[in-house]
Protein backbone atom coordinates (compact mmCIF):
# COMPACT_ATOMS: atom_id res chain seq x y z
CA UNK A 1 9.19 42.66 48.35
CA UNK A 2 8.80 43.84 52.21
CA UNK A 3 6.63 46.34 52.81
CA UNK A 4 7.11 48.46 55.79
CA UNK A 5 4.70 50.18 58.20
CA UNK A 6 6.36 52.90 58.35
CA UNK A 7 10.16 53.85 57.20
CA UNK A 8 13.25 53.83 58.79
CA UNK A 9 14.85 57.17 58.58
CA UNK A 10 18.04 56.43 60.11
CA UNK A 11 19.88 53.89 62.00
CA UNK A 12 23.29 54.36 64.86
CA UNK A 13 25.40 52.68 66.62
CA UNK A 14 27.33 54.42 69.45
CA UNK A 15 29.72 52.00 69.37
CA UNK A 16 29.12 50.38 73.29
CA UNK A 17 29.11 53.24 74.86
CA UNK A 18 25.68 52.72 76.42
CA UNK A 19 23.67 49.66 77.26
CA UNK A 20 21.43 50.58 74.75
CA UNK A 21 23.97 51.04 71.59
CA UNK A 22 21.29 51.03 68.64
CA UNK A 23 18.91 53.17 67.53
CA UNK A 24 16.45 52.91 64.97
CA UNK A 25 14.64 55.94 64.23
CA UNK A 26 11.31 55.81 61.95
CA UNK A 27 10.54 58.94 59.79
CA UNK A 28 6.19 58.68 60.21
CA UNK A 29 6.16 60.20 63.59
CA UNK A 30 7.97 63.56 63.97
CA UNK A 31 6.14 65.64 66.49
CA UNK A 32 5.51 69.59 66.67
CA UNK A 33 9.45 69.67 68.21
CA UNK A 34 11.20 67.57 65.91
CA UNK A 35 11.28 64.10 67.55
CA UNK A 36 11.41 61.23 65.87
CA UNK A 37 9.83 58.01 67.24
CA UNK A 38 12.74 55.77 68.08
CA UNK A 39 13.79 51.79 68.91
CA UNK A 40 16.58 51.56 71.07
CA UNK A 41 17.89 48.07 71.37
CA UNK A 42 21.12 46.16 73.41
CA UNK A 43 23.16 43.88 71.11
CA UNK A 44 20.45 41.05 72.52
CA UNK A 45 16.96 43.23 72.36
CA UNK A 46 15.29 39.66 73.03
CA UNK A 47 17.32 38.18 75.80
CA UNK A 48 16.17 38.68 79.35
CA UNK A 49 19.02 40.88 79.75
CA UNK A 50 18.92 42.62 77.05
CA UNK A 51 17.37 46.11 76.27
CA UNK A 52 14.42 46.94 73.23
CA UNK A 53 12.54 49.79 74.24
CA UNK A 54 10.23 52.48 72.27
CA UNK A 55 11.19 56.41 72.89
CA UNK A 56 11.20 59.64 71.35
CA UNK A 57 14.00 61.70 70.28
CA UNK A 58 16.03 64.20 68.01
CA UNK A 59 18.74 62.95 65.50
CA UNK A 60 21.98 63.86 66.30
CA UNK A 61 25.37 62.77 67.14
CA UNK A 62 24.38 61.57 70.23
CA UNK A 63 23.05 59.23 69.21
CA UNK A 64 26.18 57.47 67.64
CA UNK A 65 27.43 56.53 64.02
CA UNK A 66 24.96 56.38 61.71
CA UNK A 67 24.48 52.52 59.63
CA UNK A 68 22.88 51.16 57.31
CA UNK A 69 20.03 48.63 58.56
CA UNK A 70 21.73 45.59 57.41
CA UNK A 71 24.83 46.56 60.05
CA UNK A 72 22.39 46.21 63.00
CA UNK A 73 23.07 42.72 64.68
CA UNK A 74 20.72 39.99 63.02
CA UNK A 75 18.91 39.66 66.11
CA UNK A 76 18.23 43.87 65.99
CA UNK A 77 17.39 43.59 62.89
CA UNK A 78 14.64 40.56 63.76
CA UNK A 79 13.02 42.64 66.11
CA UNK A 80 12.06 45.55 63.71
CA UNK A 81 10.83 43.41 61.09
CA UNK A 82 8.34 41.82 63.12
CA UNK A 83 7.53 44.85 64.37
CA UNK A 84 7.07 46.80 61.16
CA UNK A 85 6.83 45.00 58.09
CA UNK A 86 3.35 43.70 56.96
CA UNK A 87 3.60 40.16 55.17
C-alpha cells in the first residue's frame, strides 16, 4: 500500500481555462489564514513547456472542478507520487 507524506485534500481542474489547469492541494500545511499548500501543474508538468509549480492558496471555486486524483492526467499524477509517497 502507498503511503503518502502528507494527504491530498482536494484535487481541480478548471477545465483549460489557465495554463496551469490542475491543482492539487495537500491538507498538512494550512497556515494561520487558511491556505493550503498547493501543486499547480499544465497537462505536461514535465515537459519543457509545461508548468509544475509549488504555491499557496484557499479552496474555492476558483480554482476549478473538483476530481478525484485518478482524473489528473497520468503524467500529473507521476509527478505527485514522486513527490509525496515514501516507498
Amino acid at each position: 500500500m502507498e503511503k503518502y507524506k502528507t494527504k491530498i485534500k482536494s484535487v481541480y481542474d478548471n477545465q483549460g481555462k489557465t495554463f496551469d489547469r490542475f491543482t492539487v492541494v495537500f491538507v498538512d500545511f494550512a497556515d494561520y489564514e487558511n491556505h493550503y499548500t498547493c501543486l499547480g501543474m499544465s497537462f505536461n508538468p514535465t515537459s519543457p513547456q509545461g508548468y509544475c509549480m509549488h504555491s499557496a492558496g484557499k479552496i474555492g471555486e476558483h480554482l476549478g472542478k473538483r476530481i478525484r486524483f485518478d482524473q489528473l492526467p497520468d503524467e500529473c499524477q507521476i509527478v505527485v507520487k514522486s513527490m509525496y509517497i515514501v516507498d
